[in-house]
Structure formats: structure tokens, C-alpha cells
N, C-alpha and C. Protein backbone atom coordinates (compact mmCIF):
# COMPACT_ATOMS: atom_id res chain seq x y z
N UNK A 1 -7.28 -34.00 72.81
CA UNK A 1 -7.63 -33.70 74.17
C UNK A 1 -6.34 -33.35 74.92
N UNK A 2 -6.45 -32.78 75.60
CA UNK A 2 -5.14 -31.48 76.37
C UNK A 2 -5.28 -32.26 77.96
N UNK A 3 -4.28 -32.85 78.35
CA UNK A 3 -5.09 -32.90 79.98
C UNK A 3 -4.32 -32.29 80.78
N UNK A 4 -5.24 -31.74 81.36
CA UNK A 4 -5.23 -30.60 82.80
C UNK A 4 -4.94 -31.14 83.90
N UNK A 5 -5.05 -32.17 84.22
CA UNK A 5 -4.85 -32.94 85.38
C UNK A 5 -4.45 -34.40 85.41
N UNK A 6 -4.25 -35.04 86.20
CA UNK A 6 -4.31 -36.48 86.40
C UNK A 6 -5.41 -36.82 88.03
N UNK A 7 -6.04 -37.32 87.26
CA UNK A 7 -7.25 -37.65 88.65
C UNK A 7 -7.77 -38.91 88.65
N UNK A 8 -7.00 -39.87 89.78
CA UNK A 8 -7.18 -41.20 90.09
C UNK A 8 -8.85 -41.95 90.06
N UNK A 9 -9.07 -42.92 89.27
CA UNK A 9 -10.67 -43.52 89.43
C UNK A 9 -10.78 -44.86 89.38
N UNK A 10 -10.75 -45.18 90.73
CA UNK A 10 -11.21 -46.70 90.97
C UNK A 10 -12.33 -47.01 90.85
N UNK A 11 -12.11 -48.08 89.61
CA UNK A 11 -12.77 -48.91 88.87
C UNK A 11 -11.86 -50.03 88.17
N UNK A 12 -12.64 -51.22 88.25
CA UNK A 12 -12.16 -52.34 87.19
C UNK A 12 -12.68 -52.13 85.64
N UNK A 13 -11.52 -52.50 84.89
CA UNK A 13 -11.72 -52.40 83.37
C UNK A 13 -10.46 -53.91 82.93
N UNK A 14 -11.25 -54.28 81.72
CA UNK A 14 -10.16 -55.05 81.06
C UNK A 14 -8.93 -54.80 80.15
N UNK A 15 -8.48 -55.92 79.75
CA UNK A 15 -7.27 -55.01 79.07
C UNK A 15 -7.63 -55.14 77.45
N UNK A 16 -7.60 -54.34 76.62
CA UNK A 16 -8.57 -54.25 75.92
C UNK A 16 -7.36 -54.65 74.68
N UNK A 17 -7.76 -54.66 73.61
CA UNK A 17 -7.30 -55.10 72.43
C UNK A 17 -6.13 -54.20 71.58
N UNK A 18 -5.01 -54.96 71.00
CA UNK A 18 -3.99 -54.26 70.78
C UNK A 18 -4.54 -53.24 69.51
N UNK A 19 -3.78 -52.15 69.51
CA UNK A 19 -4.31 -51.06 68.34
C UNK A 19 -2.59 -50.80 68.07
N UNK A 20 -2.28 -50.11 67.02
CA UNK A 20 -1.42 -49.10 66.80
C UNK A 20 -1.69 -47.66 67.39
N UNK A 21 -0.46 -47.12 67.63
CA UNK A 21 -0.10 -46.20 68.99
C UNK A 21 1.23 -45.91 67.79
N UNK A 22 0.81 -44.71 68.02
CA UNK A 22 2.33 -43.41 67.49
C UNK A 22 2.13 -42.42 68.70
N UNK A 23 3.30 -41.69 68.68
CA UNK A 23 3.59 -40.46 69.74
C UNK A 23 4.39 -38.85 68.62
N UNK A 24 4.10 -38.14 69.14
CA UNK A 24 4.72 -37.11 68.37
C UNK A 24 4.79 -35.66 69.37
N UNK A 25 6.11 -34.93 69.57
CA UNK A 25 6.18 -33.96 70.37
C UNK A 25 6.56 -32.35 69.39
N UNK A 26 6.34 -31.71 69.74
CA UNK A 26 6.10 -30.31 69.15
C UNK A 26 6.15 -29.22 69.81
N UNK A 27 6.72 -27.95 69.36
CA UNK A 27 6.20 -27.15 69.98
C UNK A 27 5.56 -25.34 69.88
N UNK A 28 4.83 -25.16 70.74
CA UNK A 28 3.49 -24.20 70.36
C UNK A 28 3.64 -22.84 71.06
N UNK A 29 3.39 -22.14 70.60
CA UNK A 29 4.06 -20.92 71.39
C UNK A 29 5.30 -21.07 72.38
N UNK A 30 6.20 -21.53 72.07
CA UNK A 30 7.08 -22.11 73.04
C UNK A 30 7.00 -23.11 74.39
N UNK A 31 5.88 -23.48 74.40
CA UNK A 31 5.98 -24.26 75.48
C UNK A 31 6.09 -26.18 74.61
N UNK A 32 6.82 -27.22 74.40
CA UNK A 32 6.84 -28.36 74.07
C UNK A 32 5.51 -28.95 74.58
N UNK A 33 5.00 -29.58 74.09
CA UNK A 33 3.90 -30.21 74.24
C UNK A 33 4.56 -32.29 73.75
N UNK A 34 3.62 -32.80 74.34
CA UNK A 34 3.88 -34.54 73.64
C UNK A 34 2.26 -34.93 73.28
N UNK A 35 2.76 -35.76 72.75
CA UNK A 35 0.88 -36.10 71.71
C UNK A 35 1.17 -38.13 71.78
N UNK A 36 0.21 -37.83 72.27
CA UNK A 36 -0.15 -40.00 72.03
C UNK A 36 -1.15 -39.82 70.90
N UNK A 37 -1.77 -40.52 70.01
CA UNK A 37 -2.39 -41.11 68.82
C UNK A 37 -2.48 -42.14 68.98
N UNK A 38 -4.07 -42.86 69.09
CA UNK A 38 -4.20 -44.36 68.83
C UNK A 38 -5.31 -44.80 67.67
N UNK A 39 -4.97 -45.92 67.28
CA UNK A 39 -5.96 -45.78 66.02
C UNK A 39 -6.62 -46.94 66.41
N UNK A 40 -7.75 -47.20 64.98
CA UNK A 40 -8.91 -48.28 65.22
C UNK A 40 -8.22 -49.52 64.72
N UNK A 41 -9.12 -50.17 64.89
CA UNK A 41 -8.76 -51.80 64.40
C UNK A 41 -8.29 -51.97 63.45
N UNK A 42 -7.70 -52.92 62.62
CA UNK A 42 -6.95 -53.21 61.43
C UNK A 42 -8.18 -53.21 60.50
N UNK A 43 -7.84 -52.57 58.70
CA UNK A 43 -8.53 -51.95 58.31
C UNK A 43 -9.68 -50.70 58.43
N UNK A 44 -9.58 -50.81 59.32
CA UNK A 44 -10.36 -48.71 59.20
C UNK A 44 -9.70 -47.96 58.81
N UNK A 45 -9.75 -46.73 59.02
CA UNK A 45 -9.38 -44.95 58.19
C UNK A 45 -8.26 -45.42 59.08
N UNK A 46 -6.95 -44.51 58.54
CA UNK A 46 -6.04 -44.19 58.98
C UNK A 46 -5.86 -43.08 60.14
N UNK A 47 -6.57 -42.39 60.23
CA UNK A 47 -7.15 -41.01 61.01
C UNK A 47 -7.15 -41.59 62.60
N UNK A 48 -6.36 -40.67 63.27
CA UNK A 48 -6.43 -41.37 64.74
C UNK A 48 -7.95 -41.46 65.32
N UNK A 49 -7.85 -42.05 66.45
CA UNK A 49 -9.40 -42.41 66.71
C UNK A 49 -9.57 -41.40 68.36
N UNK A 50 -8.08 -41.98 69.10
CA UNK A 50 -8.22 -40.83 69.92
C UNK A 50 -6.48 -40.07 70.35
N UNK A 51 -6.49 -38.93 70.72
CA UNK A 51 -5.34 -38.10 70.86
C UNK A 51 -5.44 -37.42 72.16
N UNK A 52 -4.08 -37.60 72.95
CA UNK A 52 -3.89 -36.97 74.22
C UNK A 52 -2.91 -36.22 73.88
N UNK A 53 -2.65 -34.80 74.56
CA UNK A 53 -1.83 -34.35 74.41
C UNK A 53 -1.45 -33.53 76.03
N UNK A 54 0.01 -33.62 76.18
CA UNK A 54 0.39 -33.13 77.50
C UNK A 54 1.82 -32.39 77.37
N UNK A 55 1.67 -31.37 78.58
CA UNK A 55 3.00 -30.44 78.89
C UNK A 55 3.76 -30.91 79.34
N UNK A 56 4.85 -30.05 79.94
CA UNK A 56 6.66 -30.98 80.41
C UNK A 56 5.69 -31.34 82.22
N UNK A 57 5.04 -30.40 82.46
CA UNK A 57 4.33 -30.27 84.13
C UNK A 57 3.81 -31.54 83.96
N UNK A 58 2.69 -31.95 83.17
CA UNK A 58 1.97 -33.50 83.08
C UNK A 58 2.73 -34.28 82.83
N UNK A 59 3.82 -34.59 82.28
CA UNK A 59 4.93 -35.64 81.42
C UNK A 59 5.41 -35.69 83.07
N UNK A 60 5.92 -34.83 83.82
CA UNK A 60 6.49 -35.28 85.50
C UNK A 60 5.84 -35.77 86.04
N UNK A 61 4.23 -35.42 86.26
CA UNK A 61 3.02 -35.90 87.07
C UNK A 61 3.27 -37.49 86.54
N UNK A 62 3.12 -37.31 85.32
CA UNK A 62 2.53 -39.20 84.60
C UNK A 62 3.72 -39.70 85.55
N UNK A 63 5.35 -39.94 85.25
CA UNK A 63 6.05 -40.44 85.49
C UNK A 63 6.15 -40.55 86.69
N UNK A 64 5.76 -39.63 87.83
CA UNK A 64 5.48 -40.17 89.41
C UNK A 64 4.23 -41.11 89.35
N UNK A 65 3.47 -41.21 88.68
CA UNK A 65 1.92 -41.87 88.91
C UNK A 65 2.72 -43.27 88.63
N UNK A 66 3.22 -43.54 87.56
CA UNK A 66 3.46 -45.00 86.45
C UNK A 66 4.39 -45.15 87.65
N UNK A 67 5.70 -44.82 88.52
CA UNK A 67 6.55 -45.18 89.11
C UNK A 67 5.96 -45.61 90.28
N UNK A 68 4.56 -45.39 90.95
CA UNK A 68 4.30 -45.41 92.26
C UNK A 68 3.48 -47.34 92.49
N UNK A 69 2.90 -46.74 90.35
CA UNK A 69 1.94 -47.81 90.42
C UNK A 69 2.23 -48.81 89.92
N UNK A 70 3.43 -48.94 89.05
CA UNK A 70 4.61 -50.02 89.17
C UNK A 70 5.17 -50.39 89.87
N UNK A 71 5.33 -49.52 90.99
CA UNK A 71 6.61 -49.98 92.24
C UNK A 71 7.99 -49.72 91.19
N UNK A 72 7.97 -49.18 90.38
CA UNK A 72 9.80 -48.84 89.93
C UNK A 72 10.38 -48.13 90.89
């Protein structure tokens, strides 16, 4: 999944259960792209379960969002 945006949604959720998480960056017709990968529970397929992938434009967006909503 490619995201196009960042669009705020208030709602409560819990914090859900640890998984393995790899990252991997690349790049595609010249523009760099970054990739998150998270996988399923211990013992399932190795095969990620879900994949984000974002530009250098979204990688700035995230880092103002995480800084605002941390207070860093």
C-alpha cells in the first residue's frame, strides 16, 4: 500500500501485540521510496502480512505528525 496522504482519525484503539517489523528503502524510476513490512504472529508464513510504502514528501509529513504528537 502506497500512501497518498496522512489523514488524522479520532478514535480509541489498543496497543496491540508485538510482531516483527523490517523496513527497506529503494528506488523506482528515480524517485526513493521507504517500505515498512510487518509480519504475523510467531510461527506463520514468513510473507509480510501488511506493507506501507512512502515518498521523501510523506517521510517529511510523518516526521511533523510523530514530532507534534510526541511533543519532540
Amino acid at each position: 500500500m502506497f500512501v497518498d496522504k496522512w489523514e488524522k482519525e479520532n478514535r480509541n484503539f489498543r496497543k496491540q501485540d508485538v510482531r516483527e517489523t523490517t523496513y527497506s528503502s529503494t528506488v523506482v524510476g528515480g524517485e526513493k521510496l521507504f517500505q515498512i513490512q510487518t509480519y504475523g504472529a510467531e510461527g506463520s508464513t514468513g510473507s509480510a502480512k501488511q506493507t506501507i510504502q512512502f515518498d521523501k514528501q510523506r517521510a517529511l509529513e510523518l516526521i511533523d505528525i510523530l514530532k507534534k504528537e510526541f511533543n519532540l
